[in-house]
PDB file of N, CA and C in Angstrom:
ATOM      1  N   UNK A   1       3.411   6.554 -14.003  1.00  0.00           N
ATOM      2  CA  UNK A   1       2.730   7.369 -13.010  1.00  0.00           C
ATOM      3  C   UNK A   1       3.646   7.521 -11.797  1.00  0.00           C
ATOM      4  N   UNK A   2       3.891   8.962 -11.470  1.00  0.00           N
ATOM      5  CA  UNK A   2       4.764   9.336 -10.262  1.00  0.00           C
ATOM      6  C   UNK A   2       3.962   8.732  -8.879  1.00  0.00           C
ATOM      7  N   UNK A   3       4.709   8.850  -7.821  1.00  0.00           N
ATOM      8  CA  UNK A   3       4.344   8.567  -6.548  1.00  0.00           C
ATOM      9  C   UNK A   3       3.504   9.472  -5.560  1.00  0.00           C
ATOM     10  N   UNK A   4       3.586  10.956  -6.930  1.00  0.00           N
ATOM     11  CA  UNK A   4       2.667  11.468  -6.143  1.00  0.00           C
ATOM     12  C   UNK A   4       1.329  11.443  -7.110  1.00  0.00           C
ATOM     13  N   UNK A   5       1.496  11.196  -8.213  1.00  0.00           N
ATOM     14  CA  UNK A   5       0.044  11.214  -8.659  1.00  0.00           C
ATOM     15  C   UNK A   5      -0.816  10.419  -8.763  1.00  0.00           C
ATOM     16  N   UNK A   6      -0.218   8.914  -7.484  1.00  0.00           N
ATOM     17  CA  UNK A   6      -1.137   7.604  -7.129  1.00  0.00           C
ATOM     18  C   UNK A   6      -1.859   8.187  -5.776  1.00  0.00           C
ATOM     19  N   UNK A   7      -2.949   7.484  -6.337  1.00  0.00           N
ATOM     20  CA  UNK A   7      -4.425   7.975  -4.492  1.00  0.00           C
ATOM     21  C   UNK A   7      -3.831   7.117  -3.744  1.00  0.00           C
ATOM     22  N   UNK A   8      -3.044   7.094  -2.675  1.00  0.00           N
ATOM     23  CA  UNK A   8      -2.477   6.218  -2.017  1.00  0.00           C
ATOM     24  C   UNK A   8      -3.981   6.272  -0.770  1.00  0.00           C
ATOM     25  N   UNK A   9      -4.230   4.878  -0.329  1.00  0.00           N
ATOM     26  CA  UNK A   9      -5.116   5.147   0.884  1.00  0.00           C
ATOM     27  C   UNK A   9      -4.177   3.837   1.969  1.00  0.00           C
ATOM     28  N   UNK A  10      -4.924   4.451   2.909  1.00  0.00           N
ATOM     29  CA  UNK A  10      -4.097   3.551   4.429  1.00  0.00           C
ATOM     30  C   UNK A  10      -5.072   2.534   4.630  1.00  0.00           C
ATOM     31  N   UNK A  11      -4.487   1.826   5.352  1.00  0.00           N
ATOM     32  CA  UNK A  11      -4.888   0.322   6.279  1.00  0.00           C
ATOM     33  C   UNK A  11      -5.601   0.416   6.508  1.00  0.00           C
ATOM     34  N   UNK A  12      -7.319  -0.324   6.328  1.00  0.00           N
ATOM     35  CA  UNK A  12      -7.817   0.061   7.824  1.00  0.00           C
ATOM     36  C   UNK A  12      -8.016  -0.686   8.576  1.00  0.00           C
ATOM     37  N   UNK A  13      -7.024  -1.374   8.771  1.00  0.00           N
ATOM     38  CA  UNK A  13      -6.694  -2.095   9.965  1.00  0.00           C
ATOM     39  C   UNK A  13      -5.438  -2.051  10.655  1.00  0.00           C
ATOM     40  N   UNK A  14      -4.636  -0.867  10.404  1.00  0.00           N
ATOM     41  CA  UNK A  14      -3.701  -0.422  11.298  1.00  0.00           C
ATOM     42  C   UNK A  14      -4.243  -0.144  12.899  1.00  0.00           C
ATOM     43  N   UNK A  15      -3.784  -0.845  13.545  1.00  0.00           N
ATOM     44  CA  UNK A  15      -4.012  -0.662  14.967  1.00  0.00           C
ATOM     45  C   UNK A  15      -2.695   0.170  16.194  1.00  0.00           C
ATOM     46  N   UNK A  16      -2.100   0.840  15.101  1.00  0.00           N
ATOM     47  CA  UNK A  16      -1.202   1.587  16.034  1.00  0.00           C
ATOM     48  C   UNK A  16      -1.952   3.038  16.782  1.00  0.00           C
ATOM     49  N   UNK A  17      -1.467   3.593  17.484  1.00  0.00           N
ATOM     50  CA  UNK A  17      -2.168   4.788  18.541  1.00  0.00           C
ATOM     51  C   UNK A  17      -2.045   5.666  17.492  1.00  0.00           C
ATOM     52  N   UNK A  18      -0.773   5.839  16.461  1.00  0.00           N
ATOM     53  CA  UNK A  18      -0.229   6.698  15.893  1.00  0.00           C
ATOM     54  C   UNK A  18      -0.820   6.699  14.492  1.00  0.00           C
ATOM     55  N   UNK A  19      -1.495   7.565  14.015  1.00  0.00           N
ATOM     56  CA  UNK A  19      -2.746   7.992  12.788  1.00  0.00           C
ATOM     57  C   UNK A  19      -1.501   7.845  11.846  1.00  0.00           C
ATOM     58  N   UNK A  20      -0.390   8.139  11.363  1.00  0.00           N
ATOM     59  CA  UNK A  20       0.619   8.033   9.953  1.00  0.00           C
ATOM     60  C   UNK A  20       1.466   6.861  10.604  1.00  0.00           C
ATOM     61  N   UNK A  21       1.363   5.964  11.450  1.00  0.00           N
ATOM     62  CA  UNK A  21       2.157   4.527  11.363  1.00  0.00           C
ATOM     63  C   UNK A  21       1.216   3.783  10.766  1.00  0.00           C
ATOM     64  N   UNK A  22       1.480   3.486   9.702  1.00  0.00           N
ATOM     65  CA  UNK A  22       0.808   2.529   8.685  1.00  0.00           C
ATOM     66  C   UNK A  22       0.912   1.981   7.147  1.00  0.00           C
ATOM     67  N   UNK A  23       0.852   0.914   6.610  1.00  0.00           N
ATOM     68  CA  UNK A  23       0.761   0.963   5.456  1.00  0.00           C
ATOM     69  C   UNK A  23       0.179   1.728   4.394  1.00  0.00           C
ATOM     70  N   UNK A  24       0.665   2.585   3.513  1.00  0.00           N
ATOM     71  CA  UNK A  24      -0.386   2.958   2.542  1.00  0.00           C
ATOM     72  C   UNK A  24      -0.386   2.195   1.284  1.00  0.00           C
ATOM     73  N   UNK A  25      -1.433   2.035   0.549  1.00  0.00           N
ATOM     74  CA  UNK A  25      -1.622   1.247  -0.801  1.00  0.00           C
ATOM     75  C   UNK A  25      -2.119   2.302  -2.222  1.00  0.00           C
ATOM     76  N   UNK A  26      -1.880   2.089  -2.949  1.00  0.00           N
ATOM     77  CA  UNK A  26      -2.527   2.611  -4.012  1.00  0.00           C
ATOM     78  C   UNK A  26      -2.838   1.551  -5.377  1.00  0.00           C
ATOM     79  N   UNK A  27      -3.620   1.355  -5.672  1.00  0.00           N
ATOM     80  CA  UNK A  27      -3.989   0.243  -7.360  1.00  0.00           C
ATOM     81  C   UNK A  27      -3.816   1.204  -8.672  1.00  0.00           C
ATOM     82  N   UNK A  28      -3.777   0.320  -9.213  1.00  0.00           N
ATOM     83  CA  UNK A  28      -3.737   0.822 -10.813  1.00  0.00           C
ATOM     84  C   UNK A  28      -4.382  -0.444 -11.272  1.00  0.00           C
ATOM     85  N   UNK A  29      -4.882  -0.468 -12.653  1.00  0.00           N
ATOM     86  CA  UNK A  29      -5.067  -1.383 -13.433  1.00  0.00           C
ATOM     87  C   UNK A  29      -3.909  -2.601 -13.423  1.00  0.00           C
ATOM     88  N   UNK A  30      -2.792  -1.928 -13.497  1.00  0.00           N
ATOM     89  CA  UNK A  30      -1.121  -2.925 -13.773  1.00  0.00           C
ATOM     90  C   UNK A  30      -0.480  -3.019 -12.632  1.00  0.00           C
ATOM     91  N   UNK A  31      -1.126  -2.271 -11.537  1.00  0.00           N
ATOM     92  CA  UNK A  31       0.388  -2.362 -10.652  1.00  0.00           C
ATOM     93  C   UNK A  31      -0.616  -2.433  -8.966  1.00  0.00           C
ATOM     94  N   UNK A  32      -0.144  -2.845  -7.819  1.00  0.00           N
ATOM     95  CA  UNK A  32      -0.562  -2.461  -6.530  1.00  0.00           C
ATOM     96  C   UNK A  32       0.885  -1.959  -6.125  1.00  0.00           C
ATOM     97  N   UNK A  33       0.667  -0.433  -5.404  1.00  0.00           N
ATOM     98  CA  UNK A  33       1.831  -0.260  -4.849  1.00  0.00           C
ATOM     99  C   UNK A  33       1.855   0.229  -3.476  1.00  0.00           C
ATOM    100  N   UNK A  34       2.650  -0.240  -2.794  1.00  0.00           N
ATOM    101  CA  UNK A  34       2.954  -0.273  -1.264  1.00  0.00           C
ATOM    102  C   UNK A  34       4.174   0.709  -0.751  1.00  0.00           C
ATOM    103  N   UNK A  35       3.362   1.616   0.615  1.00  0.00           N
ATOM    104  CA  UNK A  35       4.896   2.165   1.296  1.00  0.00           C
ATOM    105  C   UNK A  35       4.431   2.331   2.398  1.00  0.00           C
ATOM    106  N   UNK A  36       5.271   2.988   3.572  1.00  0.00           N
ATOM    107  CA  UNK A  36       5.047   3.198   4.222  1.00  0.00           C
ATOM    108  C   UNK A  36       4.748   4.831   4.696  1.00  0.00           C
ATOM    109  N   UNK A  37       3.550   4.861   5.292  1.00  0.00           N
ATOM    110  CA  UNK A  37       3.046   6.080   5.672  1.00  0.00           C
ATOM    111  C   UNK A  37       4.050   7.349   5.949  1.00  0.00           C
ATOM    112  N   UNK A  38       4.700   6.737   7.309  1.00  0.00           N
ATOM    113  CA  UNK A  38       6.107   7.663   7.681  1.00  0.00           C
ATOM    114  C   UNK A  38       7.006   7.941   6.618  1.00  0.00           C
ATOM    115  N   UNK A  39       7.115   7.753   5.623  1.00  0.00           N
ATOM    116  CA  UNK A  39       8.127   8.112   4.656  1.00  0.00           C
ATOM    117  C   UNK A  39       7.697   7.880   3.442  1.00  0.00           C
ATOM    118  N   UNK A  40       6.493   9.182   3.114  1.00  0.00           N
ATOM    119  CA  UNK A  40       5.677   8.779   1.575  1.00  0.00           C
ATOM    120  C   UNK A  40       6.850   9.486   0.838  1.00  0.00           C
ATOM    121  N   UNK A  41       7.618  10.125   0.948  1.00  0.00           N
ATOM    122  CA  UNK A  41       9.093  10.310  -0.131  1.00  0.00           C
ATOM    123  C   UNK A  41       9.900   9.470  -0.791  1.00  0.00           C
ATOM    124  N   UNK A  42      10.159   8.372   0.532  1.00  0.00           N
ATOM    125  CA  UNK A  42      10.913   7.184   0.012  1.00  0.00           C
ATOM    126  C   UNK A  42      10.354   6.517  -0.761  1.00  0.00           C
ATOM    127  N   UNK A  43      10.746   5.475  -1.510  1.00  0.00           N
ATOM    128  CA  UNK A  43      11.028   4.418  -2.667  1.00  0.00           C
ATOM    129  C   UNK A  43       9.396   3.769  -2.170  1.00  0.00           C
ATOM    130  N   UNK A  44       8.734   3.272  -2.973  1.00  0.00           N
ATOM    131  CA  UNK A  44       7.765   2.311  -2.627  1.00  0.00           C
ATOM    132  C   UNK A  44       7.919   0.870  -3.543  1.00  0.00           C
ATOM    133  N   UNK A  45       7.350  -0.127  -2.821  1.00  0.00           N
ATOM    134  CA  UNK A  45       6.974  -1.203  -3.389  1.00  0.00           C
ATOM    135  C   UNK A  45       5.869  -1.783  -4.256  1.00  0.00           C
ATOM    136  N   UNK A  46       6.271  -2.340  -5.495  1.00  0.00           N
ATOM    137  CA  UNK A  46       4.873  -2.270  -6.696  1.00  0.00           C
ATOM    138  C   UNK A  46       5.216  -3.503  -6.946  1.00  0.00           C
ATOM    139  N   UNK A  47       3.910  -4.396  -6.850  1.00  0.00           N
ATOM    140  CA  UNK A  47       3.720  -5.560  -7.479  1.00  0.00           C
ATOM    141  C   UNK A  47       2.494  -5.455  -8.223  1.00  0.00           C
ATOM    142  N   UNK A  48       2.406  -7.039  -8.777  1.00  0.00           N
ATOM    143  CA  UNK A  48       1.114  -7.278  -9.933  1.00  0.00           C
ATOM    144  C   UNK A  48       0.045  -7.201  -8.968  1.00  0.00           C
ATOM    145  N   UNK A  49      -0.812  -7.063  -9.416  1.00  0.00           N
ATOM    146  CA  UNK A  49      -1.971  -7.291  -8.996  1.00  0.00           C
ATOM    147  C   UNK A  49      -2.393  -8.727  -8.700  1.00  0.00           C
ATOM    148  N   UNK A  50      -1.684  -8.969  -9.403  1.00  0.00           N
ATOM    149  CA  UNK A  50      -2.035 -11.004  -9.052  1.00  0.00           C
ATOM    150  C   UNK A  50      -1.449 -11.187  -7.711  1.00  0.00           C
ATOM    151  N   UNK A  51      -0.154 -11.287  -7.618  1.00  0.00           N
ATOM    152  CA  UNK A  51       0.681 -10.879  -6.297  1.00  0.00           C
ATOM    153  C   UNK A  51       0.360 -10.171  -5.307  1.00  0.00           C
ATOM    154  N   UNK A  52      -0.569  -9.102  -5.145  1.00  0.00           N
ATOM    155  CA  UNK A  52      -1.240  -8.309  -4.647  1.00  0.00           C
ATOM    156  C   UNK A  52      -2.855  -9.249  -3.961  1.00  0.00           C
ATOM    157  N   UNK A  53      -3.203  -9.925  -4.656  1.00  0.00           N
ATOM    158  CA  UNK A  53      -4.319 -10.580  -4.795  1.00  0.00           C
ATOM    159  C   UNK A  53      -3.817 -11.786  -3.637  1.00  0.00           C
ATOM    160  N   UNK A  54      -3.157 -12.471  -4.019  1.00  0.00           N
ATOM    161  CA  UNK A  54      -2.431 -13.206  -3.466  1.00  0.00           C
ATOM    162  C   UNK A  54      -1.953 -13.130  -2.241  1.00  0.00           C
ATOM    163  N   UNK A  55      -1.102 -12.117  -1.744  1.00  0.00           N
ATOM    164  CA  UNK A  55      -0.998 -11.933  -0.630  1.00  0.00           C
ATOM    165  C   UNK A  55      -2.387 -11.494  -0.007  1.00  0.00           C
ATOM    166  N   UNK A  56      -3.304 -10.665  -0.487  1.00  0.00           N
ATOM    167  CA  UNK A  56      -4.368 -10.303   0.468  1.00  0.00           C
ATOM    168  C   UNK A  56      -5.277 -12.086   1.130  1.00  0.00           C
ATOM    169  N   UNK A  57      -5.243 -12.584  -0.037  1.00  0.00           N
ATOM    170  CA  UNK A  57      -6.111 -13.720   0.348  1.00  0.00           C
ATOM    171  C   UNK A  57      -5.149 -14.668   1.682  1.00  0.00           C
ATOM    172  N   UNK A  58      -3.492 -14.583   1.423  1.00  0.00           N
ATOM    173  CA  UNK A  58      -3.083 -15.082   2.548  1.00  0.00           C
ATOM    174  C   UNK A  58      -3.152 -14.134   4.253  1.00  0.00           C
ATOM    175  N   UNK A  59      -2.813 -13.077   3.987  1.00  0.00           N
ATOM    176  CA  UNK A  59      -2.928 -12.536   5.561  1.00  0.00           C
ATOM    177  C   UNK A  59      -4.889 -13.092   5.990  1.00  0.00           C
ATOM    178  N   UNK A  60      -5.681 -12.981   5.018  1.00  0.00           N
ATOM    179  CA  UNK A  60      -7.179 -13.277   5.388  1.00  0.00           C
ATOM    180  C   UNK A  60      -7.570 -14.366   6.149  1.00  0.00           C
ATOM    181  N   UNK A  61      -6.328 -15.162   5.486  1.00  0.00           N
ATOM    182  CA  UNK A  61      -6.743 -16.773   6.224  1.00  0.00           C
ATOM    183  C   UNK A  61      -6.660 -16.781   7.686  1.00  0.00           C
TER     184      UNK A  61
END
């Protein structure tokens, strides 16, 4: 699956003034993938979902 045919959605807990400074995310069954808002062209970052899981439960703490 291309980068454009993932539903990427944003943070919502970006607290910048600026509406596209932010993380965007998109899931799949196999993959969570990460980029940044300002540059949905560039390269993004895809991990497991476990890894994905994982980090969410650490920023929570």
């Amino acid at each position: 699956m291309s980068a454009t045919e993932l539903r990427w959605v944003k943070s919502s807990y970006s607290s910048s003034s600026d509406i596209n400074d932010c993380v965007e995310v998109a899931s799949t069954p196999a993959a969570a993938h990460i980029r940044d808002s300002k540059a949905p062209d560039a390269a993004h970052m895809t991990v497991t979902p476990a890894t994905w899981a994982g980090f969410l439960r650490y920023v929570t703490e």
